[in-house]
Protein backbone atom coordinates (compact mmCIF):
# COMPACT_ATOMS: atom_id res chain seq x y z
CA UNK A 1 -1.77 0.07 23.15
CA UNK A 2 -5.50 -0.08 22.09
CA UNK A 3 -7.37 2.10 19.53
CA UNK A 4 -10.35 0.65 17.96
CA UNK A 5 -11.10 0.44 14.54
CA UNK A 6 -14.87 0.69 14.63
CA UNK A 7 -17.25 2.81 16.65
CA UNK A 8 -19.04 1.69 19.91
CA UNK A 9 -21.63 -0.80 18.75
CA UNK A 10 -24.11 -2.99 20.45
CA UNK A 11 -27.44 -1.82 23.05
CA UNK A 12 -25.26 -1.79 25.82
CA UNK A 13 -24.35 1.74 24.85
CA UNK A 14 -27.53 2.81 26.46
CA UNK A 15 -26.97 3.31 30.06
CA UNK A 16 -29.50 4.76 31.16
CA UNK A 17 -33.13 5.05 29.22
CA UNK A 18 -33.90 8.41 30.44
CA UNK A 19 -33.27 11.41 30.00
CA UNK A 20 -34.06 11.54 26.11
CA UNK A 21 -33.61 14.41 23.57
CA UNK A 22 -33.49 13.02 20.32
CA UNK A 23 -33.31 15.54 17.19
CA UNK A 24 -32.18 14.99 13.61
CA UNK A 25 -28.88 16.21 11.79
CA UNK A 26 -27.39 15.85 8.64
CA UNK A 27 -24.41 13.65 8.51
CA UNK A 28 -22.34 16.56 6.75
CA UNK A 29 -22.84 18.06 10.15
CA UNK A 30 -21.55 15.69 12.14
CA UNK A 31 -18.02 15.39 13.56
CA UNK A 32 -15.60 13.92 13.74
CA UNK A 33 -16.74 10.85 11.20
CA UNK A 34 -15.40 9.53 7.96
CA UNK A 35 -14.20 12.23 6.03
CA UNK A 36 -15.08 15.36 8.13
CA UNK A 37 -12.63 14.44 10.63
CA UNK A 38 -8.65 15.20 11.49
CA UNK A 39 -7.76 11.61 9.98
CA UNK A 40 -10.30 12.14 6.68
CA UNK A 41 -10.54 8.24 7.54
CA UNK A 42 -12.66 8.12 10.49
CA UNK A 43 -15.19 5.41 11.00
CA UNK A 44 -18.60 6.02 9.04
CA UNK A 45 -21.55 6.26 11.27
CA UNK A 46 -24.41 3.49 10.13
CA UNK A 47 -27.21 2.01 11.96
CA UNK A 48 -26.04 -0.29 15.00
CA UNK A 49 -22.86 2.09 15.73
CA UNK A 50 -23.19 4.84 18.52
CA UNK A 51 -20.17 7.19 18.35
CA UNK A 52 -20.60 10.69 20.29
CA UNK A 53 -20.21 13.44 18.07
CA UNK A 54 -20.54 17.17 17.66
CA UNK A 55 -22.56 18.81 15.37
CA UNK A 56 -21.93 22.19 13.62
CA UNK A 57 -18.16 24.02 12.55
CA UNK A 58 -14.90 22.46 13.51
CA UNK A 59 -13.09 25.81 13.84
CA UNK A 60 -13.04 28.55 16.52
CA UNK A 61 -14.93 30.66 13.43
CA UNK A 62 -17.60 28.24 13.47
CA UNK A 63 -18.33 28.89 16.81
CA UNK A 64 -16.02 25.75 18.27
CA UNK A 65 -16.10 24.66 20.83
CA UNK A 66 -19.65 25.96 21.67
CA UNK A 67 -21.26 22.90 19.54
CA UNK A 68 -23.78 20.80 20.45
CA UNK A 69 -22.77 16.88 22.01
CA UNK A 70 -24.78 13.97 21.87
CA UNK A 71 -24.45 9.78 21.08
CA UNK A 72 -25.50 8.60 17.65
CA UNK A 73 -29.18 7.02 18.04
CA UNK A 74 -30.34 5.44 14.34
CA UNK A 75 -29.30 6.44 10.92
CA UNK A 76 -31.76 7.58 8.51
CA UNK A 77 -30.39 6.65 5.27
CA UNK A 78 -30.79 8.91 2.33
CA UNK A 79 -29.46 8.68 -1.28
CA UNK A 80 -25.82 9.51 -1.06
CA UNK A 81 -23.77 9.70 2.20
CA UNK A 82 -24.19 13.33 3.27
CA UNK A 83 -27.68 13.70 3.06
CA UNK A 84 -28.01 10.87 5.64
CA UNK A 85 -29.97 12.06 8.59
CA UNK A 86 -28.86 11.12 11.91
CA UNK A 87 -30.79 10.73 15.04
CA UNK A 88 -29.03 12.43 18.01
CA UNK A 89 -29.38 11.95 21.45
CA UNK A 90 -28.35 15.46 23.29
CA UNK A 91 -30.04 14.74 26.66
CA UNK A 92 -28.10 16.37 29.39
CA UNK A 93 -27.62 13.14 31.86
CA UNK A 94 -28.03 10.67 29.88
CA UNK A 95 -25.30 7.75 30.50
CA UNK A 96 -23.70 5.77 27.65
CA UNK A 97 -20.92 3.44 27.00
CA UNK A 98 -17.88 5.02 25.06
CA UNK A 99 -14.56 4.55 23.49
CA UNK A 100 -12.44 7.48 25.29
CA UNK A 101 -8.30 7.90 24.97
CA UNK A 102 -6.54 8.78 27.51
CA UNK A 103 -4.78 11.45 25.98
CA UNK A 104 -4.45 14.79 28.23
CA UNK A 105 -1.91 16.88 26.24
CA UNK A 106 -0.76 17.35 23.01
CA UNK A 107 2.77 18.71 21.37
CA UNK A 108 3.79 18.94 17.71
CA UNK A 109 0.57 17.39 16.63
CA UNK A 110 1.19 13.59 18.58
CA UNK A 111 -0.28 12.53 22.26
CA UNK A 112 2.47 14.18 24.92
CA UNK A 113 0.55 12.85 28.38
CA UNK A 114 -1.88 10.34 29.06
CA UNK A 115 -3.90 10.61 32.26
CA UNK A 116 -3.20 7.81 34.43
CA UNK A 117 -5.64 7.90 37.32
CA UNK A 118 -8.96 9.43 36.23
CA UNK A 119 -11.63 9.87 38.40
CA UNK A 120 -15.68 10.21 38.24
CA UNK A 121 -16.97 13.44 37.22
CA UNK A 122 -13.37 14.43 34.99
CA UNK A 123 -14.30 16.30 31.62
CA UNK A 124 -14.59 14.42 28.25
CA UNK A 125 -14.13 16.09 25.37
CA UNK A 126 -15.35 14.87 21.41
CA UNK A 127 -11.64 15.24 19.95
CA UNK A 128 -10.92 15.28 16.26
CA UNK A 129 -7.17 14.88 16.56
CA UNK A 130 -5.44 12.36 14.00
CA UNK A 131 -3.67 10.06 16.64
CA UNK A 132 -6.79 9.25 18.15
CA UNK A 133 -8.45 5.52 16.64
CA UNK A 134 -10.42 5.66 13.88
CA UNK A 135 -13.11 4.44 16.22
CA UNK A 136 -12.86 6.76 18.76
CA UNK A 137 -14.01 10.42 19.08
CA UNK A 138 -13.44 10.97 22.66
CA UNK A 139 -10.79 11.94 24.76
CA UNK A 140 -9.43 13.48 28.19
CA UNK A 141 -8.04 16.81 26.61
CA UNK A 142 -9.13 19.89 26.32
CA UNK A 143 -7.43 20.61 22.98
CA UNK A 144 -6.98 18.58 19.80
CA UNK A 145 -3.96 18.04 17.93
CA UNK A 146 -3.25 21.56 16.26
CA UNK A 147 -4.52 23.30 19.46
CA UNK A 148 -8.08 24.20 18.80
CA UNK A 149 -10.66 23.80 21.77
CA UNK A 150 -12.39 20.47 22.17
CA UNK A 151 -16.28 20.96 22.24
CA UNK A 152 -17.20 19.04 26.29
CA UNK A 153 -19.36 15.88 25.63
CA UNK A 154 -19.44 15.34 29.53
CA UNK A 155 -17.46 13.56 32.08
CA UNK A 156 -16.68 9.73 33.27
CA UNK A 157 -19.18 8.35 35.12
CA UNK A 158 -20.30 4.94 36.65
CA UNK A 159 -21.49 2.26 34.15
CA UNK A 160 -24.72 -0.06 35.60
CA UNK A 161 -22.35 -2.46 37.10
CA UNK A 162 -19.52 -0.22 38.81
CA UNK A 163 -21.50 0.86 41.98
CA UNK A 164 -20.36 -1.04 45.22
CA UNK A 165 -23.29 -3.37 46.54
CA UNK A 166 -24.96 -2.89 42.81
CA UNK A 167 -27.51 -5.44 41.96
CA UNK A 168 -27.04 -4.66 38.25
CA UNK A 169 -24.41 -7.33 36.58
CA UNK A 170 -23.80 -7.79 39.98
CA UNK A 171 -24.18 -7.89 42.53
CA UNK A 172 -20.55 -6.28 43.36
CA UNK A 173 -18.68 -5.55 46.55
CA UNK A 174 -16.47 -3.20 45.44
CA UNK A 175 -16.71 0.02 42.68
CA UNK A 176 -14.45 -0.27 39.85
CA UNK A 177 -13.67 3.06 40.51
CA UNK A 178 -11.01 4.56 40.81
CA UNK A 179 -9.28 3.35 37.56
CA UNK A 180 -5.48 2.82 36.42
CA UNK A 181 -4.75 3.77 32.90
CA UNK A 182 -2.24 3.38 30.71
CA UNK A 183 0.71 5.77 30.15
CA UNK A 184 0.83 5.37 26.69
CA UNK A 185 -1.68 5.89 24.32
CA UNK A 186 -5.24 4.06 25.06
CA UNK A 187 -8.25 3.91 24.28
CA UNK A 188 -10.85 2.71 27.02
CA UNK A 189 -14.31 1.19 27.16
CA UNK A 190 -15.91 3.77 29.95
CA UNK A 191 -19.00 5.21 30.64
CA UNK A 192 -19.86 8.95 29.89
CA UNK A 193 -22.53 11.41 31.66
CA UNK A 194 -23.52 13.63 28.38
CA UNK A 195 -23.69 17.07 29.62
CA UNK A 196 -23.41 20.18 27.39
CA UNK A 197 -21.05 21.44 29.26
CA UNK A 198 -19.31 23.56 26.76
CA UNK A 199 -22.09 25.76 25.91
CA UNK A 200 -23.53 26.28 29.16
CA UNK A 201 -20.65 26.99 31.23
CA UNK A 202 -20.02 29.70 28.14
């Protein structure tokens, strides 16, 4: 089992340079991190640390899942925690590097299934559930622990150097796709298309 303690860190998050939306939020709008998450221990989001998060209400009344997606850009630090602005990147298409479980199901509030054999283009979902690292907001399922719908970040997708005959970190002769995952709990190092998907498809 893996779960990671910290969120995604490092420029290799940033798969791909364009496309580029970049707004501003307030951190008390943000989800799932630190206290406004399932675990109230989540990771705290600070410069050098690119989670992807949702931004607005975390229940059904709030308008979940409808929210809007995107990957922590730069943190804009004000004078106490919540009034930290963040910079969010909610391009549609943009790539990035990502901590996602493998968690497909849930029952009586703990992971049930774990997908096994995902493939390009399957949905991820930002995922508030307890179970999940405190590092990770992403996951495979649809729902979160106590069966409230998961707002769609966007689906796997190749990282620079997983294309066959790729020059980038390559070059390779083979894709590293398709995957095997774990069938327990796991959290894995993948990259993610951002796409909306929740709130267009609505």
């Amino acid at each position: 089992m893996v779960q990671y303690a910290t969120f995604y860190s490092g420029a290799g998050y940033e798969q791909s340079s364009e496309p580029q939306t970049v707004v501003q939020v307030h951190e008390a709008n943000v989800w799932p991190v630190h206290d406004n998450s399932g675990s109230t221990t989540k990771d705290q989001v600070d410069n050098g640390l690119h989670p992807v998060v949702a931004v607005g209400g975390r229940t059904a009344a709030d308008g979940r899942p409808l929210n809007v997606t995107g990957v922590v850009v730069t943190v804009l630090e004000g004078l106490t925690e919540p009034v930290d602005l963040i910079q969010l990147d909610i391009a549609d298409g943009k790539i990035v590097r990502n901590y996602v479980a493998n968690v497909l199901t849930y029952a009586n509030d703990i992971p049930a299934t774990f997908e096994q054999a995902p493939v390009i283009g399957q949905p991820v979902y930002v995922d508030d559930s307890n179970d999940l690292g405190e590092g990770c907001t992403l996951s495979v399922s649809p729902l979160n622990d106590a069966g409230v719908k998961n707002p769609m970040a966007g689906v796997l997708w190749y990282c620079q150097d997983e294309y066959a005959d790729a020059s980038v970190g390559g070059p390779n002769t083979t894709s590293d796709w398709p995957k095997t995952w774990a069938a327990t709990i796991y959290e894995y190092d993948v990259c993610i298309l951002l796409i909306n998907g929740a709130r267009e498809l609505a």
